[in-house]
PDB file of N, CA and C in Angstrom:
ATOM      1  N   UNK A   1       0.816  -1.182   0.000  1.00  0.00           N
ATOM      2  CA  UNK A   1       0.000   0.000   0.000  1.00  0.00           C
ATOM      3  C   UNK A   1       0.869   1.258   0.000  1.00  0.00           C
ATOM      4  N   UNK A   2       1.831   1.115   0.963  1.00  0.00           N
ATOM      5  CA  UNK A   2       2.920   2.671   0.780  1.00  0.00           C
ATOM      6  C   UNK A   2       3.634   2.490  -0.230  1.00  0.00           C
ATOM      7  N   UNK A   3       3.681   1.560  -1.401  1.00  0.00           N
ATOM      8  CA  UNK A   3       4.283   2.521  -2.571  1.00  0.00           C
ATOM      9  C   UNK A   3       3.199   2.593  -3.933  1.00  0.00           C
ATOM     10  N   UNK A   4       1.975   2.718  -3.425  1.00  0.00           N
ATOM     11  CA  UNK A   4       0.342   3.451  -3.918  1.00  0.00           C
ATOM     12  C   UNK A   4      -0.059   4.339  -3.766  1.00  0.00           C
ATOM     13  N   UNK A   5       0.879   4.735  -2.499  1.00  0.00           N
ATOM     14  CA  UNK A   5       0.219   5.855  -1.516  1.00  0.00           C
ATOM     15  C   UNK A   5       1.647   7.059  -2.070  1.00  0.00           C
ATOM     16  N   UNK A   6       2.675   6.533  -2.123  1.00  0.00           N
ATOM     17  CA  UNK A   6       3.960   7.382  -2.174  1.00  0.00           C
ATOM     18  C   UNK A   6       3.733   8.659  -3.101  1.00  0.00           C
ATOM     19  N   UNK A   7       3.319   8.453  -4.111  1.00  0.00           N
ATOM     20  CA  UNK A   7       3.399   9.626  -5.265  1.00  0.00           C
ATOM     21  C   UNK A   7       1.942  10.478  -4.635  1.00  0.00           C
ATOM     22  N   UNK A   8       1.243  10.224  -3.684  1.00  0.00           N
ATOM     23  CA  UNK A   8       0.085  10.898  -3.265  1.00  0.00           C
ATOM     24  C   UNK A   8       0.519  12.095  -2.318  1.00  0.00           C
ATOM     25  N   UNK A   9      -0.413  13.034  -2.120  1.00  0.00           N
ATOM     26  CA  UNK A   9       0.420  14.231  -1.641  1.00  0.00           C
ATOM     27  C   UNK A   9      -0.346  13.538   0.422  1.00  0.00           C
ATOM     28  N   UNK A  10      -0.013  14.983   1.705  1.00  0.00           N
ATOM     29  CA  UNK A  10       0.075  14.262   2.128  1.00  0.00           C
ATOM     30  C   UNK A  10      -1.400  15.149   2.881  1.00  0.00           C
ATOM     31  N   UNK A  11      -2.391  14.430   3.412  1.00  0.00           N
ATOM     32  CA  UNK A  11      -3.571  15.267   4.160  1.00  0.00           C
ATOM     33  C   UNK A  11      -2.863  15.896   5.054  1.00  0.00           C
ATOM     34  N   UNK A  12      -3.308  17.259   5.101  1.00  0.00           N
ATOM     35  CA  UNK A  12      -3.070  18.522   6.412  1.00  0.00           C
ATOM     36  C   UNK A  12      -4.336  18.571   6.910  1.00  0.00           C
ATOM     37  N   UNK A  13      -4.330  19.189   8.061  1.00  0.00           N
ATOM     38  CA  UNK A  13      -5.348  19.780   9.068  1.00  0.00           C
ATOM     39  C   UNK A  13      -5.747  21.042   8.509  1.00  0.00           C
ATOM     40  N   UNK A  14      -5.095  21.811   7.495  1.00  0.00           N
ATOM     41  CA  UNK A  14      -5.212  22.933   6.795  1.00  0.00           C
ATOM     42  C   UNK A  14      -6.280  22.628   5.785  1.00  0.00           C
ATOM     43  N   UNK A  15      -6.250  21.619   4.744  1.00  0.00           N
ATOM     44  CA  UNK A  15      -6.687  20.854   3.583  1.00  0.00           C
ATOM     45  C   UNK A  15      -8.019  19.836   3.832  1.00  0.00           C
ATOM     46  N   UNK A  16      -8.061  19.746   5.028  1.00  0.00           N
ATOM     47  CA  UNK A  16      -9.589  18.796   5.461  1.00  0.00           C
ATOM     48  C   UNK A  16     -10.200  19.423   6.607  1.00  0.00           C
ATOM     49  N   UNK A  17     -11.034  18.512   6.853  1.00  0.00           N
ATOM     50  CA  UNK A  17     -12.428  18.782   7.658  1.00  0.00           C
ATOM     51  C   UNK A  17     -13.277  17.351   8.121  1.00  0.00           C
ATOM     52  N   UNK A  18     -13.602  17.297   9.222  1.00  0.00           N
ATOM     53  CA  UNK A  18     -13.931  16.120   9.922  1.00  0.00           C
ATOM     54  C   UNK A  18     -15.762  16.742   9.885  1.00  0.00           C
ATOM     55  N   UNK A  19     -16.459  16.063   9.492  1.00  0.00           N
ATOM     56  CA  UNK A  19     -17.900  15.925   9.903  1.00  0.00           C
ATOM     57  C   UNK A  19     -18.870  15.211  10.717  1.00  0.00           C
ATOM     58  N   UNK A  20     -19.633  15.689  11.297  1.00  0.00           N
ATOM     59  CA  UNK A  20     -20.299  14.886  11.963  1.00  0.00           C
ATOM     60  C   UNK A  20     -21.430  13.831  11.492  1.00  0.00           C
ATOM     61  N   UNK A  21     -21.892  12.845  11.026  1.00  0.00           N
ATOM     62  CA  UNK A  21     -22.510  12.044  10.597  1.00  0.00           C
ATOM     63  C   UNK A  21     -24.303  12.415  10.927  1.00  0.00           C
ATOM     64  N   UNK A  22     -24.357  12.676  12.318  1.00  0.00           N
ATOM     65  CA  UNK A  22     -25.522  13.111  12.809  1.00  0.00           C
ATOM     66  C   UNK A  22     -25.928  14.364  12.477  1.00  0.00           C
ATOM     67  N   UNK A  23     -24.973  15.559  12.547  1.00  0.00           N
ATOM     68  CA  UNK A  23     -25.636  16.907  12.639  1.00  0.00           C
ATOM     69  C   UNK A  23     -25.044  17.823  10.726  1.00  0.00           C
ATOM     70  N   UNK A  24     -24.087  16.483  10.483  1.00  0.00           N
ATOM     71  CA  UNK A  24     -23.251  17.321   8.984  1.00  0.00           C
ATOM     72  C   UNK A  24     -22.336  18.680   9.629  1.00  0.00           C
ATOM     73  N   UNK A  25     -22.076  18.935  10.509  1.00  0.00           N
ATOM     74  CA  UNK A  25     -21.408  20.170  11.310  1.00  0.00           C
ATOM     75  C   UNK A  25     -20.025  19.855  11.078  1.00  0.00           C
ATOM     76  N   UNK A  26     -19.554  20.842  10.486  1.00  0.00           N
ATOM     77  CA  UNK A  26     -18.184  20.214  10.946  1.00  0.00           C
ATOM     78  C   UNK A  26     -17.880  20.390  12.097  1.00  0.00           C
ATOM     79  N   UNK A  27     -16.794  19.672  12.674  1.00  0.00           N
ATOM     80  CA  UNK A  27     -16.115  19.285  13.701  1.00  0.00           C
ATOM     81  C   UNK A  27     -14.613  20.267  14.003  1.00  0.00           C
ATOM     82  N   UNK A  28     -14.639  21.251  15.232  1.00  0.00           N
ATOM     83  CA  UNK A  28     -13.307  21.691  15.052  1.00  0.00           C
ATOM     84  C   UNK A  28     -13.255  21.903  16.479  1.00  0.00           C
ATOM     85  N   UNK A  29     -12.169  22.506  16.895  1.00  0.00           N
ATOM     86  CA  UNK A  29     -12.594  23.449  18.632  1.00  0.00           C
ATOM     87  C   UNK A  29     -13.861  23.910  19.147  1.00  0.00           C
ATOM     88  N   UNK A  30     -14.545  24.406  18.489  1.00  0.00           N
ATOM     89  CA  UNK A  30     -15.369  24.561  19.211  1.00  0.00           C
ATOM     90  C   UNK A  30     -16.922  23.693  19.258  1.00  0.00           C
ATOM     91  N   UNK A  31     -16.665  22.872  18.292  1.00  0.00           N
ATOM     92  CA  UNK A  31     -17.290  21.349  17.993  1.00  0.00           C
ATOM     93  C   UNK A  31     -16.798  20.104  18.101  1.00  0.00           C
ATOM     94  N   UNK A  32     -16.170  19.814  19.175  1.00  0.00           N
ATOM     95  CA  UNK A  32     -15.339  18.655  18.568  1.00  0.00           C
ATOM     96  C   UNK A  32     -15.706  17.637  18.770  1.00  0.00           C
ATOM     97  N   UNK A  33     -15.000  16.498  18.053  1.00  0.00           N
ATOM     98  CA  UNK A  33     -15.006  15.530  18.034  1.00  0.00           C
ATOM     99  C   UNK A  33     -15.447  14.211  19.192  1.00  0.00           C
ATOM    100  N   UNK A  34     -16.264  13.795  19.649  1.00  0.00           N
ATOM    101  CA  UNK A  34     -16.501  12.798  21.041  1.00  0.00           C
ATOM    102  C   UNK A  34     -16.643  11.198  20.363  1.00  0.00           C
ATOM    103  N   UNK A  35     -15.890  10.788  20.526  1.00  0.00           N
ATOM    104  CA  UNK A  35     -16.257   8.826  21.142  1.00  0.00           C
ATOM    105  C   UNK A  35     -17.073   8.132  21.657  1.00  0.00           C
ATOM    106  N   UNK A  36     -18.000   7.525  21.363  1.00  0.00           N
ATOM    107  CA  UNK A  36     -18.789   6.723  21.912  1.00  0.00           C
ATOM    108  C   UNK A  36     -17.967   5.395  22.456  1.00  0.00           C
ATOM    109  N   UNK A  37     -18.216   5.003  23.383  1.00  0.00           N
ATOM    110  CA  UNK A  37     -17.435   3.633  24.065  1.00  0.00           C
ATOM    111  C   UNK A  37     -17.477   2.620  22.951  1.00  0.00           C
ATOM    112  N   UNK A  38     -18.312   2.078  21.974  1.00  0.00           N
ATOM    113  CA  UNK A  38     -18.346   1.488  20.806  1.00  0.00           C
ATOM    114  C   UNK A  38     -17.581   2.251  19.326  1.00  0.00           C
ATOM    115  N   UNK A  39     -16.858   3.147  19.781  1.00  0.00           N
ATOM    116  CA  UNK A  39     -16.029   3.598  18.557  1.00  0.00           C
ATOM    117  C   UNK A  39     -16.364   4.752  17.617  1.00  0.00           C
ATOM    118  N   UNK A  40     -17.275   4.874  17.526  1.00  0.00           N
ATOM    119  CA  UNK A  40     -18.455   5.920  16.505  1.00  0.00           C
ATOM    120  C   UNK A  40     -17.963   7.157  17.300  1.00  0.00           C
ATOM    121  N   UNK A  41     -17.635   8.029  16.362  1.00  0.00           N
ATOM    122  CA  UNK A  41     -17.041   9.457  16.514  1.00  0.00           C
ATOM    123  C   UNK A  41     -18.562  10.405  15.967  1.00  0.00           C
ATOM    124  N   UNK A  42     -19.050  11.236  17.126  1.00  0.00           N
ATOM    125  CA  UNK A  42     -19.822  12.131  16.372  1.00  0.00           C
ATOM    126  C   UNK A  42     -19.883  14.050  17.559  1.00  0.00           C
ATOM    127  N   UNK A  43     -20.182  14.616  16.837  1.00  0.00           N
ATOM    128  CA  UNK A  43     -19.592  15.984  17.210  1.00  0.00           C
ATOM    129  C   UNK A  43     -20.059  16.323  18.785  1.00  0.00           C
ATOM    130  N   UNK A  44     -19.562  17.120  19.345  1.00  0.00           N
ATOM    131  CA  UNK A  44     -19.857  17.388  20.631  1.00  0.00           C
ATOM    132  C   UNK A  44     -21.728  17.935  20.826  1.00  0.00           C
ATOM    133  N   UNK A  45     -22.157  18.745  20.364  1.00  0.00           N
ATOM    134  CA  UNK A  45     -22.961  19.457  19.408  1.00  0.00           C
ATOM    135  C   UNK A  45     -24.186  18.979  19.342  1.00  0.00           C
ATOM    136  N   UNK A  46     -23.763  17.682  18.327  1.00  0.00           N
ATOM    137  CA  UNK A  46     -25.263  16.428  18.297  1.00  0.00           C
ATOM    138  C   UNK A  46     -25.321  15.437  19.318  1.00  0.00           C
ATOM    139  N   UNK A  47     -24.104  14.829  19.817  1.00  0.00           N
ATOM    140  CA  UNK A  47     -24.532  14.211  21.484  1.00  0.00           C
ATOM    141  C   UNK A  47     -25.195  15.214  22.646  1.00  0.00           C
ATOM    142  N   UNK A  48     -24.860  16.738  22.507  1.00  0.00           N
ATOM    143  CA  UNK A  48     -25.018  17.052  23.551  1.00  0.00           C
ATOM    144  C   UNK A  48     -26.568  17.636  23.345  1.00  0.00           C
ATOM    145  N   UNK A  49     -26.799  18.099  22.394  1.00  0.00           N
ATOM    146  CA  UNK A  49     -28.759  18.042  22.125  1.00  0.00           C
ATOM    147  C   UNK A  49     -29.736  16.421  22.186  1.00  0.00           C
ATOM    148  N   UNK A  50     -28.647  15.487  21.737  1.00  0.00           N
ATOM    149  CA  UNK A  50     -29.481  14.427  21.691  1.00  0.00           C
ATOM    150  C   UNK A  50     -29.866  14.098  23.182  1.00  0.00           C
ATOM    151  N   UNK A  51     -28.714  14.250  23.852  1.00  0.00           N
ATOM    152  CA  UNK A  51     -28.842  13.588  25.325  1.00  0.00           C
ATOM    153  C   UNK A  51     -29.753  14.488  26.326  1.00  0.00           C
ATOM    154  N   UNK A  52     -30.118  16.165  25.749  1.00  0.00           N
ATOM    155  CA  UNK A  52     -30.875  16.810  26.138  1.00  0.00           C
ATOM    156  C   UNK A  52     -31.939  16.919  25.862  1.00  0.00           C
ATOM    157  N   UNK A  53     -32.573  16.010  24.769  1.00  0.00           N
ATOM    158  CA  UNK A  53     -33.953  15.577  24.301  1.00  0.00           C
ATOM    159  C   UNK A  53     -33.972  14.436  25.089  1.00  0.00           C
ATOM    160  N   UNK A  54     -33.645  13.556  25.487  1.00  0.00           N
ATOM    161  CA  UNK A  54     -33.834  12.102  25.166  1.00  0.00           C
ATOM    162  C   UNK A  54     -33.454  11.569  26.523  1.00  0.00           C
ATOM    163  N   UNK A  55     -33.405  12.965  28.099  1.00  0.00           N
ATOM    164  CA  UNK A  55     -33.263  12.616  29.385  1.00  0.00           C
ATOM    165  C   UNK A  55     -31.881  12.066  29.566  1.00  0.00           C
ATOM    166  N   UNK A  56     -30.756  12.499  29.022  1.00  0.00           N
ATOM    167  CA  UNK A  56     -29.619  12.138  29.351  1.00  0.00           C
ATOM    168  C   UNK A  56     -28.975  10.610  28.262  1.00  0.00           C
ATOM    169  N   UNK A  57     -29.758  10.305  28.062  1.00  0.00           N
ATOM    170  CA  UNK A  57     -29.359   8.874  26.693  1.00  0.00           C
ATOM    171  C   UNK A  57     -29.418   9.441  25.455  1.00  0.00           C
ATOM    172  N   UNK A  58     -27.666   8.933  24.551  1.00  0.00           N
ATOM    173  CA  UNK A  58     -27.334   9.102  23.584  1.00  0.00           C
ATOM    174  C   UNK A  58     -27.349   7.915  22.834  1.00  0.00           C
ATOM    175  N   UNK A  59     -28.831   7.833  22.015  1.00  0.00           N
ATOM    176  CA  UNK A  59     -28.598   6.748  20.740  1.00  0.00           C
ATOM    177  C   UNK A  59     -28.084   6.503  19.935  1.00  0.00           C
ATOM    178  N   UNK A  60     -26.621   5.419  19.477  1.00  0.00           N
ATOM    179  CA  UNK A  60     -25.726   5.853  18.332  1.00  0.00           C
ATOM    180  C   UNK A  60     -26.760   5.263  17.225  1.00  0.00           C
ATOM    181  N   UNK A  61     -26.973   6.074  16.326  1.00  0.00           N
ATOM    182  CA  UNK A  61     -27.923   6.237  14.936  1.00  0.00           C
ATOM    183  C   UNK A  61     -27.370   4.629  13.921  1.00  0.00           C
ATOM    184  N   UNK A  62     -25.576   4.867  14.280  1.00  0.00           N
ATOM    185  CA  UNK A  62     -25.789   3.496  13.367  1.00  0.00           C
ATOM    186  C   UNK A  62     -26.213   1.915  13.657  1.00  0.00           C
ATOM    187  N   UNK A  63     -26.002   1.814  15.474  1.00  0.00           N
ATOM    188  CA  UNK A  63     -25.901   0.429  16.090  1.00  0.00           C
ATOM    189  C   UNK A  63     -26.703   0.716  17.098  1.00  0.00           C
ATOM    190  N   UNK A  64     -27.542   1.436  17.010  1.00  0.00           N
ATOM    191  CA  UNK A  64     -28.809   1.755  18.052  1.00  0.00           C
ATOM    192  C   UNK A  64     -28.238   1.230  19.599  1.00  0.00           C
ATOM    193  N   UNK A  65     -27.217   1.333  19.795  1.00  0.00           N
ATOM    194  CA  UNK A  65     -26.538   1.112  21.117  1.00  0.00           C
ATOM    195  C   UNK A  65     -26.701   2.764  21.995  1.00  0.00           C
ATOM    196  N   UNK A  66     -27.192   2.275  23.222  1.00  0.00           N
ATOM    197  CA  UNK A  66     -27.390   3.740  24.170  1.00  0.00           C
ATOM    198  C   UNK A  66     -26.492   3.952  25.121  1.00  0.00           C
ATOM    199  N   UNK A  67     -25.921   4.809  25.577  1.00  0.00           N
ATOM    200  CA  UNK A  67     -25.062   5.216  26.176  1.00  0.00           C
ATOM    201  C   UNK A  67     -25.161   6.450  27.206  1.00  0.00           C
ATOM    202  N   UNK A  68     -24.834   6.678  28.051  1.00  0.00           N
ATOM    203  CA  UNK A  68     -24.849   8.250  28.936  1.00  0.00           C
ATOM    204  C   UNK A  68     -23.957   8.939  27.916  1.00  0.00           C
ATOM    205  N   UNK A  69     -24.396  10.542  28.298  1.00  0.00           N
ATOM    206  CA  UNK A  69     -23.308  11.296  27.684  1.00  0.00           C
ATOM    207  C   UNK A  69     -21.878  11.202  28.587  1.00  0.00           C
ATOM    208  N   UNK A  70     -22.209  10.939  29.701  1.00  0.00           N
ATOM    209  CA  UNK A  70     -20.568  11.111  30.574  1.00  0.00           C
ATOM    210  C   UNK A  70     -19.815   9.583  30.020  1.00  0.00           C
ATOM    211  N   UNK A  71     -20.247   8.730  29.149  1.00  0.00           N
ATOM    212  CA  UNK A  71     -19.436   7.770  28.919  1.00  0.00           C
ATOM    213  C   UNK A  71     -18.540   8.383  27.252  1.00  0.00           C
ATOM    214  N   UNK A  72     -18.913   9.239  27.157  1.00  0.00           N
ATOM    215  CA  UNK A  72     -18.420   9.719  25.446  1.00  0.00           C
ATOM    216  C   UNK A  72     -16.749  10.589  26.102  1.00  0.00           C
ATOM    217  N   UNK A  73     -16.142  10.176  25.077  1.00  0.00           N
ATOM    218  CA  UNK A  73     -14.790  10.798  25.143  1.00  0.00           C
ATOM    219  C   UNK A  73     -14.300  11.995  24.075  1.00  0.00           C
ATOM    220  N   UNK A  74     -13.577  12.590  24.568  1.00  0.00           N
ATOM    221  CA  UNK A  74     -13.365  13.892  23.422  1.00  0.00           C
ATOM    222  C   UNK A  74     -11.948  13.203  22.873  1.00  0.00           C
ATOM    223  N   UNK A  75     -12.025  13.975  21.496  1.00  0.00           N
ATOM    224  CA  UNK A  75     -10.926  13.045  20.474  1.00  0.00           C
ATOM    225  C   UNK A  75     -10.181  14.285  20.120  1.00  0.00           C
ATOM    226  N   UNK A  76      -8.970  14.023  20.644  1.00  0.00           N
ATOM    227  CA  UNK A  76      -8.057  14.459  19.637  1.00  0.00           C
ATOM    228  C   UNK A  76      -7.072  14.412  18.658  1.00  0.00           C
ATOM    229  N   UNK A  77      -7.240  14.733  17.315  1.00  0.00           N
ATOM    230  CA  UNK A  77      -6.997  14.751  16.164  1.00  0.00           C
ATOM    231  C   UNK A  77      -5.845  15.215  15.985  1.00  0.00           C
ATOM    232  N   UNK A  78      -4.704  14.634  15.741  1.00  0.00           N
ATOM    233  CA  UNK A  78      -2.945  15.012  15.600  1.00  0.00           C
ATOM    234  C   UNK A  78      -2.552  14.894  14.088  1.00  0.00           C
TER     235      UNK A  78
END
């Protein structure tokens, strides 16, 4: 794969943008990025309205798995 990848230029943090699946927001500082204990990355933003509709439970949309919001982790992106 790295000599497929070699002649490819290289992604910056300048050049992309992370989205949120749930809300389409992008994702930056002042949206960022959270973890669900099952892996699913979605913005700070749409967990934190969902869990404020829905009495504190965050439904992940793809694996209908529920979760508290205090189990979600913030991600950071290097």
């Amino acid at each position: 794969m790295g000599i497929l990848a070699k002649s490819l230029p290289y992604g910056h943090h300048t050049h992309s943008s992370i989205v949120c699946r749930i809300s389409g927001a992008i994702m930056d500082p002042d949206n960022p990025p959270m973890m669900l204990p099952n892996g699913n990355v979605y913005s700070l933003r749409a967990l934190d309205q969902m869990q404020a509709t829905h009495g504190g439970t965050i439904t992940d949309p793809r694996t209908g798995d529920h979760y508290k919001f205090s189990e979600s982790r913030k991600v950071f992106i290097m």
